[in-house]
PDB file of N, CA and C in Angstrom:
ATOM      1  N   UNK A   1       7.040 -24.179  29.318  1.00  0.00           N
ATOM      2  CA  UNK A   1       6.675 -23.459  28.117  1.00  0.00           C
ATOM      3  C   UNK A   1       6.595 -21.971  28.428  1.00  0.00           C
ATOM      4  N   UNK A   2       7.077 -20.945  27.787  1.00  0.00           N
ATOM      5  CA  UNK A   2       7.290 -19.665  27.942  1.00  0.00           C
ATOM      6  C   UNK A   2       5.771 -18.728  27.652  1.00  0.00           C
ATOM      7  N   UNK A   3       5.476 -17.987  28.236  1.00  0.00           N
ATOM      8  CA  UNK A   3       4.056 -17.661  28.142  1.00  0.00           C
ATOM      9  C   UNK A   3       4.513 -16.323  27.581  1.00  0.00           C
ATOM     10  N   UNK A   4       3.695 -16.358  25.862  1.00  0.00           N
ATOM     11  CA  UNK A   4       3.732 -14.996  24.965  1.00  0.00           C
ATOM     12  C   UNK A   4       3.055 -14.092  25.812  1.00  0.00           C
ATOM     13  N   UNK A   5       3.647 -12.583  25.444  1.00  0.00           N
ATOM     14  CA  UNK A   5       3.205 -11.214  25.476  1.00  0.00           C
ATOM     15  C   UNK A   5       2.487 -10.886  24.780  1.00  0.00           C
ATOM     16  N   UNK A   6       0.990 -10.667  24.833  1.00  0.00           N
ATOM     17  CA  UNK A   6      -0.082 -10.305  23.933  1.00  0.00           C
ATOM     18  C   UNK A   6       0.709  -9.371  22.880  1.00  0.00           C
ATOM     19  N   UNK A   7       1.337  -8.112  23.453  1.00  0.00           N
ATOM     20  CA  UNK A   7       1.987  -7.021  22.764  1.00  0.00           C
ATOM     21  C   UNK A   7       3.561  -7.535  21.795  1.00  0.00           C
ATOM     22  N   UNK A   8       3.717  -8.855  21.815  1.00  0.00           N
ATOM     23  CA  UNK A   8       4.584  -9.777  21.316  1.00  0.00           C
ATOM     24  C   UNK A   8       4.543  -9.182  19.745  1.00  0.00           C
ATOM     25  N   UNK A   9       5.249  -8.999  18.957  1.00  0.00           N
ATOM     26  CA  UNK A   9       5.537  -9.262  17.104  1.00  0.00           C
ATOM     27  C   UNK A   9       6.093 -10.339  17.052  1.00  0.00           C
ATOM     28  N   UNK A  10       5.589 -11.021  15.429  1.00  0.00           N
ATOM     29  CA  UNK A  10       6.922 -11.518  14.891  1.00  0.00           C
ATOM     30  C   UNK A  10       6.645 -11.032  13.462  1.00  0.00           C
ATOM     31  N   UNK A  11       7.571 -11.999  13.074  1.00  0.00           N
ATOM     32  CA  UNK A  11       7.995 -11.489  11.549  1.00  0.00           C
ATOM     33  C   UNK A  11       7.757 -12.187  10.453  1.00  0.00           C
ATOM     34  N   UNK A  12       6.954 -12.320   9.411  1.00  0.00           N
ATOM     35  CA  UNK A  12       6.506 -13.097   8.355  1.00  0.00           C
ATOM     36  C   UNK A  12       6.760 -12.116   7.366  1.00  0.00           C
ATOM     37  N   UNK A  13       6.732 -13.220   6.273  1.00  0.00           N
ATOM     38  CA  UNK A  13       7.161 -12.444   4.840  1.00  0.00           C
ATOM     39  C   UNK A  13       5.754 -12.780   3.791  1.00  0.00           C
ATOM     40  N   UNK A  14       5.622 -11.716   3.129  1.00  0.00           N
ATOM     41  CA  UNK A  14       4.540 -11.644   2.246  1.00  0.00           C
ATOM     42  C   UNK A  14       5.539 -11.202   1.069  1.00  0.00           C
ATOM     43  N   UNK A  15       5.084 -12.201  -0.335  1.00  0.00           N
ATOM     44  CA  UNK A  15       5.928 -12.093  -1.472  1.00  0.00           C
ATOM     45  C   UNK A  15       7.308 -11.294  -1.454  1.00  0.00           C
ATOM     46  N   UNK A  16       8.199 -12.198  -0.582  1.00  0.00           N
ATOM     47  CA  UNK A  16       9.327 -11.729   0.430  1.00  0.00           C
ATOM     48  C   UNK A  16       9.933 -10.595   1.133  1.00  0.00           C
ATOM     49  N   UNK A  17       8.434  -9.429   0.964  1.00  0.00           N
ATOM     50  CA  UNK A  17       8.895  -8.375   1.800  1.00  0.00           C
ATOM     51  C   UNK A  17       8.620  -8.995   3.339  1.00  0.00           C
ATOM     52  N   UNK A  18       9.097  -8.317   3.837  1.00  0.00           N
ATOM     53  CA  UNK A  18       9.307  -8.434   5.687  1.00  0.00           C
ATOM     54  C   UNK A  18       8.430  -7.789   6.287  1.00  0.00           C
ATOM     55  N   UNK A  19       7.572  -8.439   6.714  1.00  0.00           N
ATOM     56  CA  UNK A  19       6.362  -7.563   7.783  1.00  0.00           C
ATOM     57  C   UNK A  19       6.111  -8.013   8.946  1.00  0.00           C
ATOM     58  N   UNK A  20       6.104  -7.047  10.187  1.00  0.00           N
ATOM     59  CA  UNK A  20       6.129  -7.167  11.802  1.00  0.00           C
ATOM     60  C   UNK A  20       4.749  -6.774  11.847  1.00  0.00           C
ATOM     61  N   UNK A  21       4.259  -8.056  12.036  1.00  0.00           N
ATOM     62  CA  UNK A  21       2.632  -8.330  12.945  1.00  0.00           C
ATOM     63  C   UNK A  21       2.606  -8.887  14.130  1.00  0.00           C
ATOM     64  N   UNK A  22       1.681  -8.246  14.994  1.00  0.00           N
ATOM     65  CA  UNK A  22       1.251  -8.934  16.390  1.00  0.00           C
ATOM     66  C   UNK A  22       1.127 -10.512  16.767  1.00  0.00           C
ATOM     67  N   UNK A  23       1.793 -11.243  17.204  1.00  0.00           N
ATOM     68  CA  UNK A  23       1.841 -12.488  17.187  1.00  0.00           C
ATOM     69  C   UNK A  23       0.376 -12.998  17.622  1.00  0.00           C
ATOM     70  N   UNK A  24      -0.716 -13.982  16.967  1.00  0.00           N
ATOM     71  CA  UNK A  24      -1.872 -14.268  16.665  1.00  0.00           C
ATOM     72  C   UNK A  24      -2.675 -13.615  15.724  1.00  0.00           C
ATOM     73  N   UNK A  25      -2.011 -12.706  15.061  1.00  0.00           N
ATOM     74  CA  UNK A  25      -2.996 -12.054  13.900  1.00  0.00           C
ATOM     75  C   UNK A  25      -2.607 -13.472  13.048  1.00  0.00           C
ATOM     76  N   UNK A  26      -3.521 -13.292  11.207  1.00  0.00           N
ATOM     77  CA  UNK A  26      -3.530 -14.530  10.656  1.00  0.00           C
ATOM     78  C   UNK A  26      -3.163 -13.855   9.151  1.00  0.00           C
ATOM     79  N   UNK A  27      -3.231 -14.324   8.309  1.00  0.00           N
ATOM     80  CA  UNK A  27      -3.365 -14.116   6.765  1.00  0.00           C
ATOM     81  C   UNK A  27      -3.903 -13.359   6.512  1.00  0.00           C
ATOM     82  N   UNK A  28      -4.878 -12.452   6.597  1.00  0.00           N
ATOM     83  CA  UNK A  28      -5.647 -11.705   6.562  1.00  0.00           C
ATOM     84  C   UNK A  28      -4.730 -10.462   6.504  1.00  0.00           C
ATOM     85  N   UNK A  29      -4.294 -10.324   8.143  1.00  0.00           N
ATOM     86  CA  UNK A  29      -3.363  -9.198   8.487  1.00  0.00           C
ATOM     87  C   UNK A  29      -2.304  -9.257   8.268  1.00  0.00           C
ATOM     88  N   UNK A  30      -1.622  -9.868   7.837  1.00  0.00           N
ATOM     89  CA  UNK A  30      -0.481  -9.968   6.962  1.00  0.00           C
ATOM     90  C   UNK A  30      -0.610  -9.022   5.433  1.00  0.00           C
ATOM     91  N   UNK A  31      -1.852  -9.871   4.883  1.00  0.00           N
ATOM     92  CA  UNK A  31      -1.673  -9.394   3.378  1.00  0.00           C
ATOM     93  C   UNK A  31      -2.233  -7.244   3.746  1.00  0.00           C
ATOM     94  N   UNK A  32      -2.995  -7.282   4.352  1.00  0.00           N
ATOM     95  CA  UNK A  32      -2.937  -5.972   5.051  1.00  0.00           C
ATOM     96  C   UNK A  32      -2.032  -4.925   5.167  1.00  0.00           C
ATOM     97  N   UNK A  33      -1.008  -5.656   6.268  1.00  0.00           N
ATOM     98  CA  UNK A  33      -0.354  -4.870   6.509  1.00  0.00           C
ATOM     99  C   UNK A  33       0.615  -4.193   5.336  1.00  0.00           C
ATOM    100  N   UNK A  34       0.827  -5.770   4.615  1.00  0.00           N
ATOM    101  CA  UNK A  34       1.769  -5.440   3.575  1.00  0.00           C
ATOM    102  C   UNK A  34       1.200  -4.354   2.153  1.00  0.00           C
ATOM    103  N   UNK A  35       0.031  -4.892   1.919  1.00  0.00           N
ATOM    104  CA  UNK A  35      -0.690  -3.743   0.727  1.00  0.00           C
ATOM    105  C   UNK A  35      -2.187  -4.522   0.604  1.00  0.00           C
ATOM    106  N   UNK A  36      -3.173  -3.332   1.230  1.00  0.00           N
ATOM    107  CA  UNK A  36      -4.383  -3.351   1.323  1.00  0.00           C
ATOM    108  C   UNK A  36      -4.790  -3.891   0.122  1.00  0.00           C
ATOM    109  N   UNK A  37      -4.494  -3.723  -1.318  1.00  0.00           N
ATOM    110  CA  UNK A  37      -5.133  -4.063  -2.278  1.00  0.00           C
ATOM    111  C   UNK A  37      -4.551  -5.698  -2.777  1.00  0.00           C
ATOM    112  N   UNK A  38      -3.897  -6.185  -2.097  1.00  0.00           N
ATOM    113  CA  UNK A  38      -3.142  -7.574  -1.695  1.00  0.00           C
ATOM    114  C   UNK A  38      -4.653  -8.218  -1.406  1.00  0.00           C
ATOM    115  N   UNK A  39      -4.957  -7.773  -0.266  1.00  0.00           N
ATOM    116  CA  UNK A  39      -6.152  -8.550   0.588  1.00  0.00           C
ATOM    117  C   UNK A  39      -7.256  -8.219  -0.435  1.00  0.00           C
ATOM    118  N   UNK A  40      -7.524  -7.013  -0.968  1.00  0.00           N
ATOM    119  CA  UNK A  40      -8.910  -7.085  -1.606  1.00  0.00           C
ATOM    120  C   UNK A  40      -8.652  -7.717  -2.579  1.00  0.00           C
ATOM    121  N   UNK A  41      -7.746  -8.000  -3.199  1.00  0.00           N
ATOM    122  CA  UNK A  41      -7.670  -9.127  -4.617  1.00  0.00           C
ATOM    123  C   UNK A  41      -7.677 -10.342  -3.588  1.00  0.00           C
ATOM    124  N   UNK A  42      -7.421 -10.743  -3.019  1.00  0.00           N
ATOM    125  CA  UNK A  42      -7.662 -12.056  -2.244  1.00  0.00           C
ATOM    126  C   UNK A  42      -9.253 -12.115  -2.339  1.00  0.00           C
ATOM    127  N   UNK A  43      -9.927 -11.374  -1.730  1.00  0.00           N
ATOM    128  CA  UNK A  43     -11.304 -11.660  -1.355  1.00  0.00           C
ATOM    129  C   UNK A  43     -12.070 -11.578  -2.447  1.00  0.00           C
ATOM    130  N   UNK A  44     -11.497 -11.272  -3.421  1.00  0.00           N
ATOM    131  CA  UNK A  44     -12.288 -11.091  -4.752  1.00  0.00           C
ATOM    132  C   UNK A  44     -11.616 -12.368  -5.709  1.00  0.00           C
ATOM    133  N   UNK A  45     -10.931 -13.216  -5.163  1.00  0.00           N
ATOM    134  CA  UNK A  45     -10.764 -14.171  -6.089  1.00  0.00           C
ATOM    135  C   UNK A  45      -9.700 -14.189  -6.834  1.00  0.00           C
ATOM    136  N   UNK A  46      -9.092 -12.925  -7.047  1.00  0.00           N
ATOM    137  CA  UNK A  46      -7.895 -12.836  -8.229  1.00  0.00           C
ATOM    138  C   UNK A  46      -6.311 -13.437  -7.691  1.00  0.00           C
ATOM    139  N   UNK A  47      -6.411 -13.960  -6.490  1.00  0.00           N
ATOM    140  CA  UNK A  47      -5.417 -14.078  -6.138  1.00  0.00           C
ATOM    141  C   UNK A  47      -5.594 -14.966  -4.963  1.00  0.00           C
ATOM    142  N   UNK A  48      -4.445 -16.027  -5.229  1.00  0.00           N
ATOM    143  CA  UNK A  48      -4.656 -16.988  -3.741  1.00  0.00           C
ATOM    144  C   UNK A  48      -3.304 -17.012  -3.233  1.00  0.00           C
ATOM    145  N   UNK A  49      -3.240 -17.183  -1.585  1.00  0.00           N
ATOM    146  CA  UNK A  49      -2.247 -16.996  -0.984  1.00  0.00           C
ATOM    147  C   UNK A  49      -1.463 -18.755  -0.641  1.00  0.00           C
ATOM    148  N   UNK A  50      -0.052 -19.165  -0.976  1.00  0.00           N
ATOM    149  CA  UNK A  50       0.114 -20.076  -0.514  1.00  0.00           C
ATOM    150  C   UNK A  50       1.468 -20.056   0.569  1.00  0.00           C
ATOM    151  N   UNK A  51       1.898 -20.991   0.866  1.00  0.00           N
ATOM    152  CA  UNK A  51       2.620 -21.063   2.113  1.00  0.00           C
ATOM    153  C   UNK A  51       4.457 -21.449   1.033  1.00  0.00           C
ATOM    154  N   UNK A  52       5.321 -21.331   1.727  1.00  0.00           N
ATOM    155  CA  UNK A  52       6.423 -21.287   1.044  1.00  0.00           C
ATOM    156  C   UNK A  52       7.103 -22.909   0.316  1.00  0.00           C
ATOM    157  N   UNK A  53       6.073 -24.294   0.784  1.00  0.00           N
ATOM    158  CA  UNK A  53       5.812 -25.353   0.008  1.00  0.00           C
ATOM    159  C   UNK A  53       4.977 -25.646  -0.784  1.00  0.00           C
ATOM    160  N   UNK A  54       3.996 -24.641  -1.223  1.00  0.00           N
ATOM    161  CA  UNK A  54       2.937 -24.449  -2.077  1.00  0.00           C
ATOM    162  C   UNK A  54       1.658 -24.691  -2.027  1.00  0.00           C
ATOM    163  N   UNK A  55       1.325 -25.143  -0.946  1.00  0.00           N
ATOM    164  CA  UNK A  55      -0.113 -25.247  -0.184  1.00  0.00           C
ATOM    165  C   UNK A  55      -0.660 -24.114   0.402  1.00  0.00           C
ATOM    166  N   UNK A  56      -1.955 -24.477  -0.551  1.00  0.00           N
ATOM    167  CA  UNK A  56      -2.654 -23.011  -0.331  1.00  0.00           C
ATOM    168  C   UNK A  56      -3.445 -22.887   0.801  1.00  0.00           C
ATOM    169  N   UNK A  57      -3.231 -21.740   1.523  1.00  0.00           N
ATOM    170  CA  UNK A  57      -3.625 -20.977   2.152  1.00  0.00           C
ATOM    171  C   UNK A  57      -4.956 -20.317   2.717  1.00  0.00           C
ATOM    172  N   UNK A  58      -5.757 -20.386   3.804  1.00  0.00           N
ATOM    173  CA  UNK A  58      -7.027 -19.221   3.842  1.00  0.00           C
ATOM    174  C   UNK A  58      -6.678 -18.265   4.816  1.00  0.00           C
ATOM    175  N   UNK A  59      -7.921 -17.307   4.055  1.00  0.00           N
ATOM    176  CA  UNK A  59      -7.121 -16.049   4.538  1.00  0.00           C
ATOM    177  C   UNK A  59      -7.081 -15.693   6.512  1.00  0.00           C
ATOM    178  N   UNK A  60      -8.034 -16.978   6.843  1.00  0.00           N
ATOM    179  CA  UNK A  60      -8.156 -17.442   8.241  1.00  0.00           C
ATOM    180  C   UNK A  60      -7.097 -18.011   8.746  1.00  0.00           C
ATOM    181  N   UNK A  61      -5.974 -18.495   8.143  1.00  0.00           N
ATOM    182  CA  UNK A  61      -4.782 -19.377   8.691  1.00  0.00           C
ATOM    183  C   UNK A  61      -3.954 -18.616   9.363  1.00  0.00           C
ATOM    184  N   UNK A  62      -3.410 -19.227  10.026  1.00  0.00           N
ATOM    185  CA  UNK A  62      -2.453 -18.946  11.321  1.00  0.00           C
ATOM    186  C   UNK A  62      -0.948 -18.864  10.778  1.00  0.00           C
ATOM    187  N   UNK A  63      -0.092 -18.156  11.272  1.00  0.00           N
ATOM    188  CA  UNK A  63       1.071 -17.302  11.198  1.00  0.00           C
ATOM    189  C   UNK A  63       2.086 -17.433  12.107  1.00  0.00           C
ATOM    190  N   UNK A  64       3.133 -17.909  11.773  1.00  0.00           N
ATOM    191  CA  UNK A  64       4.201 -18.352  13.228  1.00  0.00           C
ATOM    192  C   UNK A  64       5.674 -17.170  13.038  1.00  0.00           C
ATOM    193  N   UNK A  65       6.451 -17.118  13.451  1.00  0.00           N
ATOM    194  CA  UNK A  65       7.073 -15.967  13.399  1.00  0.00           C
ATOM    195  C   UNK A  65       8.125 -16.541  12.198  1.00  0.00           C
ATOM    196  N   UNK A  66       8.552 -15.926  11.414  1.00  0.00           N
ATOM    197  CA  UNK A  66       9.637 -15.875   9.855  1.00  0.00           C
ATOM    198  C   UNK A  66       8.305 -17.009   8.743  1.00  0.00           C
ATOM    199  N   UNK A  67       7.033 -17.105   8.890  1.00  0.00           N
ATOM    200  CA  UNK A  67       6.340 -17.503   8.250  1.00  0.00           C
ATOM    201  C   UNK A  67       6.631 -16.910   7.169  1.00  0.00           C
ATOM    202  N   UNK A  68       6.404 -17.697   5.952  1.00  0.00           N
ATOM    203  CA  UNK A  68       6.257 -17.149   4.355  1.00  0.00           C
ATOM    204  C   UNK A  68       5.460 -17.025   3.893  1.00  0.00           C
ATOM    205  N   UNK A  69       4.500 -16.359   3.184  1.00  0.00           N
ATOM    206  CA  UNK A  69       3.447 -16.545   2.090  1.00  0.00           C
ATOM    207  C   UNK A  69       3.744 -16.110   1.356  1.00  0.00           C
ATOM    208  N   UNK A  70       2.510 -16.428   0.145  1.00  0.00           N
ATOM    209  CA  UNK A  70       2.931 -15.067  -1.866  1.00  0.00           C
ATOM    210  C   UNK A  70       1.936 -15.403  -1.973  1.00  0.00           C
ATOM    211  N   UNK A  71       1.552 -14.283  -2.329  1.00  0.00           N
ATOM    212  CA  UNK A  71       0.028 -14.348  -3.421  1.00  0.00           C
ATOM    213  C   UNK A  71       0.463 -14.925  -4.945  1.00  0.00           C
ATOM    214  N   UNK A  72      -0.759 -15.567  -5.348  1.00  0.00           N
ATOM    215  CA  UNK A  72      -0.428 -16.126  -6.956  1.00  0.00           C
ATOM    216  C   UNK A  72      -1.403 -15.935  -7.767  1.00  0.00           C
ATOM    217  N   UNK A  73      -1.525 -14.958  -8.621  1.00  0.00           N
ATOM    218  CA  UNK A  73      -2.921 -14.887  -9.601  1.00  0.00           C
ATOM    219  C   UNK A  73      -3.372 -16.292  -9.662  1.00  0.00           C
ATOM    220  N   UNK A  74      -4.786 -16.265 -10.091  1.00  0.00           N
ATOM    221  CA  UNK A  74      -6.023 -17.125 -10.027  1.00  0.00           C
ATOM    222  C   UNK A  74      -5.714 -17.845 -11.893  1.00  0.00           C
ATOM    223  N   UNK A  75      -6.080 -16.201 -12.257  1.00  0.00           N
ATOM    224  CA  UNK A  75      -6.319 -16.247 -13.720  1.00  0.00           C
ATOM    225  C   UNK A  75      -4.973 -16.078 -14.856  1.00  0.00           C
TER     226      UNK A  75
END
C-alpha cells in the first residue's frame, strides 16, 4: 500500500466546480474552499450537502480524490 504525503491534494467537485484540497480535509473544507457562504448556509440549515447518488452528507464526512458533492436548499 503506497503511503500518502501529508502535503498530498486531490480533487473533489462542489456543485461541479473543481476544487484542490489537502487530502484528509472533509466537507466542511470543501464547501469552504469553494464559497464561504456555501458552508455558512450549511450550518444554518438552509442547505444540505449530498454525495453524487443522493445521500446526504455531514459536514464531518470524508472526501476521496474526484469526490462529488452539491448543496440542495432545505426549504
Amino acid at each position: 500500500m503506497r503511503q500518502h504525503d501529508v502535503n498530498e491534494t486531490i480533487d473533489v467537485y462542489v456543485n461541479v466546480r473543481k476544487i484542490n484540497i489537502y487530502r484528509g480535509m472533509n466537507v466542511k473544507h470543501a464547501l469552504i474552499a469553494c464559497d464561504q457562504s456555501l458552508y455558512k448556509a450549511a450550518l444554518a440549515g438552509e442547505v444540505r450537502v449530498e454525495e453524487e447518488n443522493g445521500f446526504m452528507v455531514g459536514l464531518e464526512g470524508s472526501l476521496a480524490d474526484g469526490s462529488r458533492i452539491f448543496t440542495v436548499a432545505t426549504a
